[in-house]
C-alpha atoms as a PDB file:
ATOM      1  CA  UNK A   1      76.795 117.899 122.200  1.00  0.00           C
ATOM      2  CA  UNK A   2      78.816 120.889 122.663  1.00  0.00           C
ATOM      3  CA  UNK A   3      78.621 123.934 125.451  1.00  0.00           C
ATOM      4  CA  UNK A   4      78.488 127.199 123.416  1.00  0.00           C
ATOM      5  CA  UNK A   5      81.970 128.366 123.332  1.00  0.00           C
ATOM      6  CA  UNK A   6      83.538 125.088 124.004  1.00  0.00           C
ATOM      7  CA  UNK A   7      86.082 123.844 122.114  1.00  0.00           C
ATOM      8  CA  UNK A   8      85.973 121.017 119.281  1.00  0.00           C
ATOM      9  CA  UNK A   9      87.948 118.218 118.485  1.00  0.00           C
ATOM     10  CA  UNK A  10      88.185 117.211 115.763  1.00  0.00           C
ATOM     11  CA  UNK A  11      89.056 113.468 115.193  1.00  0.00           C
ATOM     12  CA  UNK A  12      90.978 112.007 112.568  1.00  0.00           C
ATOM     13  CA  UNK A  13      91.830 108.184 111.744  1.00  0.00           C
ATOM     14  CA  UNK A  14      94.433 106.711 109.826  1.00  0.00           C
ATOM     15  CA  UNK A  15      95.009 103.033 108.976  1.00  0.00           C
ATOM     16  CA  UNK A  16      97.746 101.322 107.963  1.00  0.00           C
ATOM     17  CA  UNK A  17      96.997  98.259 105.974  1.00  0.00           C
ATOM     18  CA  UNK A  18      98.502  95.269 103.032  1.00  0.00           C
ATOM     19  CA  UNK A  19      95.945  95.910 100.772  1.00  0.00           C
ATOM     20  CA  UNK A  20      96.140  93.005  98.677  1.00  0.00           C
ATOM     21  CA  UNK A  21      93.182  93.906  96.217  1.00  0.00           C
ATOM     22  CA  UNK A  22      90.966  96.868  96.134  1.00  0.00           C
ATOM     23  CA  UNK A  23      87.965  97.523  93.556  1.00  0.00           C
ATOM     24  CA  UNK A  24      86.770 101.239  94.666  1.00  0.00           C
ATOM     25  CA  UNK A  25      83.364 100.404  92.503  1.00  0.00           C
ATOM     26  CA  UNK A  26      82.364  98.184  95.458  1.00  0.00           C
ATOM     27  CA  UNK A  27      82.576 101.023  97.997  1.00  0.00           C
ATOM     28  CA  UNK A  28      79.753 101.823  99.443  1.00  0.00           C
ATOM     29  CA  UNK A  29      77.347 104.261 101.675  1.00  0.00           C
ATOM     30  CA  UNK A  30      75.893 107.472 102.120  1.00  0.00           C
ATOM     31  CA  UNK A  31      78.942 109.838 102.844  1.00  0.00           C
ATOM     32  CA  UNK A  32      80.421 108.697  99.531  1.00  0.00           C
ATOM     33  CA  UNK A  33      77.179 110.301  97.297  1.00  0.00           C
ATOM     34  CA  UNK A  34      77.197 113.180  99.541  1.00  0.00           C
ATOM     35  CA  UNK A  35      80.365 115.637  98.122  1.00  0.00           C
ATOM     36  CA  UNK A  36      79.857 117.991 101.058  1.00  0.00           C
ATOM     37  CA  UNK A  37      80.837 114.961 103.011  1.00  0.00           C
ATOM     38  CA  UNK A  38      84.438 115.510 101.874  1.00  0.00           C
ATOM     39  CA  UNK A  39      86.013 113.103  99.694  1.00  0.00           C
ATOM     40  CA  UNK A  40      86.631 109.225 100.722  1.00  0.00           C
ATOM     41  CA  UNK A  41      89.331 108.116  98.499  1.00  0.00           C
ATOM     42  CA  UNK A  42      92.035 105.757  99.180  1.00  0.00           C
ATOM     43  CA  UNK A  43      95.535 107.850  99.110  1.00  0.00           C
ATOM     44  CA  UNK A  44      98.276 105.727  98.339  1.00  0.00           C
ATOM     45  CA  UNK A  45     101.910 106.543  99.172  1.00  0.00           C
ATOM     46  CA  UNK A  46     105.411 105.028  99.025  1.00  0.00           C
ATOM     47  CA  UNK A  47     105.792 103.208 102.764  1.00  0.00           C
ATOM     48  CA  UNK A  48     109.295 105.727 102.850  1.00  0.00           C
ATOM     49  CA  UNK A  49     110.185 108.666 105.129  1.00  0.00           C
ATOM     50  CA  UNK A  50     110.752 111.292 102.596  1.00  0.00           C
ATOM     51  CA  UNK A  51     106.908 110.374 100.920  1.00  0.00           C
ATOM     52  CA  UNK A  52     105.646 110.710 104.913  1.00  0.00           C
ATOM     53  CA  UNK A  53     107.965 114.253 105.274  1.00  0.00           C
ATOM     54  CA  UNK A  54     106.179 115.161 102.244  1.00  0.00           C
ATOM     55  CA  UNK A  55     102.776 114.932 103.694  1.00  0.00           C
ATOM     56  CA  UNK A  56     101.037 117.141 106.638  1.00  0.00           C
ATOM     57  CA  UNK A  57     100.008 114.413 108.879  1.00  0.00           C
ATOM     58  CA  UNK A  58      98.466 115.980 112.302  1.00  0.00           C
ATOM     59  CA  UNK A  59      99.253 115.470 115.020  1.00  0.00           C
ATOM     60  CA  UNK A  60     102.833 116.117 114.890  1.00  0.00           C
ATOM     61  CA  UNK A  61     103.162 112.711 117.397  1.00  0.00           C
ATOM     62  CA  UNK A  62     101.855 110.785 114.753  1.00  0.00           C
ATOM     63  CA  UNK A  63     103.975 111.936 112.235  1.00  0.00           C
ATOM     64  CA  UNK A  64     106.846 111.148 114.167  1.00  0.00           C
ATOM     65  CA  UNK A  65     105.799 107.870 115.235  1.00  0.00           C
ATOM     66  CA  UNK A  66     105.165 106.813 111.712  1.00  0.00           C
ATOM     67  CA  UNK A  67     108.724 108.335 110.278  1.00  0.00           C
ATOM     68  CA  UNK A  68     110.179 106.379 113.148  1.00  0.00           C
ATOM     69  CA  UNK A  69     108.581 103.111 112.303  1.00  0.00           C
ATOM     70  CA  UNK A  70     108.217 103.029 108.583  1.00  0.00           C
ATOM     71  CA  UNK A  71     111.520 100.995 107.920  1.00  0.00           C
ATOM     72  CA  UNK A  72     110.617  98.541 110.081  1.00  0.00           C
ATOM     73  CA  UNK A  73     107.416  97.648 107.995  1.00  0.00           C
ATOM     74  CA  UNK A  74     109.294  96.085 105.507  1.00  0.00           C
ATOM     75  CA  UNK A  75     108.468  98.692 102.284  1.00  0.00           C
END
């Protein structure tokens, strides 16, 4: 719960995964018939640091951490 006034955080979560096969069709669960929900699909991008630069990711630290490491992943 949150004190009146106080102030929210707001979690996000990435993932960084070899997906080796997907079928989205077999995705399931209550969020994804809900559109107020936001929406749940996959984004795929290049594994380079101009696609990351490209893309707001917050927080800043993770941005940099990922722009520092994404050579090293073997894209």
């Amino acid at each position: 719960m949150t004190e009146s006034g106080a102030k929210i955080t707001v979690v996000r979560h990435y993932f960084r995964a070899d997906v080796l096969t997907m079928n989205p069709n077999r995705r399931n669960g209550p969020e994804l018939d809900d559109p107020d929900v936001g929406d749940f699909s996959p984004i795929r991008i290049p594994l380079t640091v101009s696609a990351l630069a490209a893309l707001d990711l917050q927080p800043p630290e993770l941005a940099e951490y990922l722009r520092a490491h994404v050579t090293s992943w073997g894209a």
